[in-house]
PDB file of N, CA and C in Angstrom:
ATOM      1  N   UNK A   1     -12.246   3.398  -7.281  1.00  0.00           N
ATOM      2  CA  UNK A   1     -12.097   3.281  -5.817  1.00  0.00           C
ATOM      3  C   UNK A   1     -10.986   2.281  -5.490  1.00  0.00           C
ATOM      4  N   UNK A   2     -11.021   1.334  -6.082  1.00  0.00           N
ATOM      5  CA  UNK A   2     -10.334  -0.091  -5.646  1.00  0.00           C
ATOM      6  C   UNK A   2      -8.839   0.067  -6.694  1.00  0.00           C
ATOM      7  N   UNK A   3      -8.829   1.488  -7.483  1.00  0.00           N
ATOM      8  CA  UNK A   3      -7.420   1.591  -7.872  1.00  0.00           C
ATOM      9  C   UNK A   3      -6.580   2.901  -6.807  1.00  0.00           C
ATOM     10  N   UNK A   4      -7.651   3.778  -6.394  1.00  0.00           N
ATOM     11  CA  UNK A   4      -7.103   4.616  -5.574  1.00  0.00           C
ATOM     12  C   UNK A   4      -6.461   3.778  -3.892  1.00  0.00           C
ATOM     13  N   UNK A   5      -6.950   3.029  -3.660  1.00  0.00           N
ATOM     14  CA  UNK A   5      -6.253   2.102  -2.999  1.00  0.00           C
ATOM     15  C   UNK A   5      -5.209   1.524  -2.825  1.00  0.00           C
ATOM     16  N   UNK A   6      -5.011   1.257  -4.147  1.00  0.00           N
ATOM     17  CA  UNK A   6      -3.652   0.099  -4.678  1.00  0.00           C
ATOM     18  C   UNK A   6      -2.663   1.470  -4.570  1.00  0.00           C
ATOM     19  N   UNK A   7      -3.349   2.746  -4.842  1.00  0.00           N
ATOM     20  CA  UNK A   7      -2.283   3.527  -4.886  1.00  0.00           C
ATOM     21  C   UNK A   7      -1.690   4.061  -4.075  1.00  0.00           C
ATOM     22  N   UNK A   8      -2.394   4.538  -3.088  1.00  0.00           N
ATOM     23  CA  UNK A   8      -2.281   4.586  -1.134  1.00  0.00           C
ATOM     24  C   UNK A   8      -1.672   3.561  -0.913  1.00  0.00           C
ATOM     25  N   UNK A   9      -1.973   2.571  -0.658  1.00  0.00           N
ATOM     26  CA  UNK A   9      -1.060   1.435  -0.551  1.00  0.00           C
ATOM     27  C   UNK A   9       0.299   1.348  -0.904  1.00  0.00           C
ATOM     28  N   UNK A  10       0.716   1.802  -2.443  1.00  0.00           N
ATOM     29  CA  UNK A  10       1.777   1.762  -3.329  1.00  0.00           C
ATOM     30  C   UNK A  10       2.767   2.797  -2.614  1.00  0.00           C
ATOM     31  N   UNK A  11       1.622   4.076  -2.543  1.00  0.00           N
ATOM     32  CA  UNK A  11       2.343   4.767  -1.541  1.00  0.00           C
ATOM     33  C   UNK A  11       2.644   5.082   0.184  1.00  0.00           C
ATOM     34  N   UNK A  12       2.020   4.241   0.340  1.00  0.00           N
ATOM     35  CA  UNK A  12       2.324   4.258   1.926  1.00  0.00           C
ATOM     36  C   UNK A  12       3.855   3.027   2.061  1.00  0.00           C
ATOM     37  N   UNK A  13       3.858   1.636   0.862  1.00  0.00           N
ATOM     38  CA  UNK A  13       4.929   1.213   1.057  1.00  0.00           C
ATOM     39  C   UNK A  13       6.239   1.644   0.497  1.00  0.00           C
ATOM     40  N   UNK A  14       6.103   2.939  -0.317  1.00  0.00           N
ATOM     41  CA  UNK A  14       7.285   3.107  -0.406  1.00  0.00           C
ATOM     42  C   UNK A  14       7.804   4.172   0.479  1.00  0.00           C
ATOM     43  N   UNK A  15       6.736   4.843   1.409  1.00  0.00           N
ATOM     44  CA  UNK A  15       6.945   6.053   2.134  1.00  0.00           C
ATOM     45  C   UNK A  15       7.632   5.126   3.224  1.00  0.00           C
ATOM     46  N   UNK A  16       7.604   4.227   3.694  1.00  0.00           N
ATOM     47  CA  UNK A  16       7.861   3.148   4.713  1.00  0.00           C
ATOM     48  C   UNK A  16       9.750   2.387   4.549  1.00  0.00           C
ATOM     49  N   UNK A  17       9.869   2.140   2.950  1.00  0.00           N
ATOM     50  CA  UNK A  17      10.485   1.896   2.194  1.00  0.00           C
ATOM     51  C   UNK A  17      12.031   3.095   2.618  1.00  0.00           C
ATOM     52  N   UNK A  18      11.243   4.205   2.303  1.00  0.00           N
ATOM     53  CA  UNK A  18      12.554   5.314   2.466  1.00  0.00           C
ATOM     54  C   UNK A  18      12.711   5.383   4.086  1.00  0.00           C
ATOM     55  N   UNK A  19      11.886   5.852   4.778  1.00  0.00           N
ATOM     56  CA  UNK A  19      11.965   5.801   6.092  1.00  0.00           C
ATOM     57  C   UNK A  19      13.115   4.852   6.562  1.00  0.00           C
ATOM     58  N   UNK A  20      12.932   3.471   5.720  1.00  0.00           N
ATOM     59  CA  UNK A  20      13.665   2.271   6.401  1.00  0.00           C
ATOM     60  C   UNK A  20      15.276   3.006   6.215  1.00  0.00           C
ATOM     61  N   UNK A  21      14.805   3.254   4.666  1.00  0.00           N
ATOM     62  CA  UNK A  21      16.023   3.352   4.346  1.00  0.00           C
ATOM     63  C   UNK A  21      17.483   4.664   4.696  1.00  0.00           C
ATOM     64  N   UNK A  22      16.499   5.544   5.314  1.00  0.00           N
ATOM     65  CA  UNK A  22      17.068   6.909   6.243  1.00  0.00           C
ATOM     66  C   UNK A  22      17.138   6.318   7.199  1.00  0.00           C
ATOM     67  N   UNK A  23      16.584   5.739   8.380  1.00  0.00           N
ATOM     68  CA  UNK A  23      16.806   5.237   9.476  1.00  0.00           C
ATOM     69  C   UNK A  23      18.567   4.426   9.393  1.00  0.00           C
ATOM     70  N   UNK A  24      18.244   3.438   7.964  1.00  0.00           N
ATOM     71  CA  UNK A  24      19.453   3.209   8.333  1.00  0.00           C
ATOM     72  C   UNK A  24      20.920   3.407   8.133  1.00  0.00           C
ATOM     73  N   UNK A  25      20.959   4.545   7.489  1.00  0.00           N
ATOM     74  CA  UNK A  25      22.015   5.408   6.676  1.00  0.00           C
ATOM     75  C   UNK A  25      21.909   6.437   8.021  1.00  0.00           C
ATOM     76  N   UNK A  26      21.606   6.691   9.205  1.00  0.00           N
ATOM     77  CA  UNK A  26      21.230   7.343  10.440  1.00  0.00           C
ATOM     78  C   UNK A  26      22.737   6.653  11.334  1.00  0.00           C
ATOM     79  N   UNK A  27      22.016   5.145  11.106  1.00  0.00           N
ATOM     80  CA  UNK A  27      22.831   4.532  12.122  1.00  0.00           C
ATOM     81  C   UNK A  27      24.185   4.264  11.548  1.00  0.00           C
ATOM     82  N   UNK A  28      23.887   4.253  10.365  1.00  0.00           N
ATOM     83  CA  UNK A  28      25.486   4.130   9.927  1.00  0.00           C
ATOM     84  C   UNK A  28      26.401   5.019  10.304  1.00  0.00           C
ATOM     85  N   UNK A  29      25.779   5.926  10.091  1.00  0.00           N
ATOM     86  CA  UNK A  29      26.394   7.303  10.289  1.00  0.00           C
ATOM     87  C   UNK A  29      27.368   7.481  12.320  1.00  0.00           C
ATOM     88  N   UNK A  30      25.923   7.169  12.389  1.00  0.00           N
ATOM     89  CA  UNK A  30      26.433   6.694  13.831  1.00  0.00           C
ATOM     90  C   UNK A  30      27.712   6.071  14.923  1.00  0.00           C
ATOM     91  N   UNK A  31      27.618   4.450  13.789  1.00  0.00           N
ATOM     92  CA  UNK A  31      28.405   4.541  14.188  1.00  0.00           C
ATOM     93  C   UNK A  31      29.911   4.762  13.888  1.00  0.00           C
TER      94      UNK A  31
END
């Protein structure tokens, strides 16, 4: 239980991680 967690976790910060990281290759683009 308490490893399926760490792993949700693991993956929710790297899903967060890319997001950041498209957002800001977005704005680059931009401007």
């Amino acid at each position: 239980m308490i490893f399926a967690c760490r792993l949700l976790i693991k993956m929710l910060g790297e899903t967060q991680l890319i997001m950041k990281i498209n957002v800001n290759s977005m704005m680059l683009r931009a401007w």
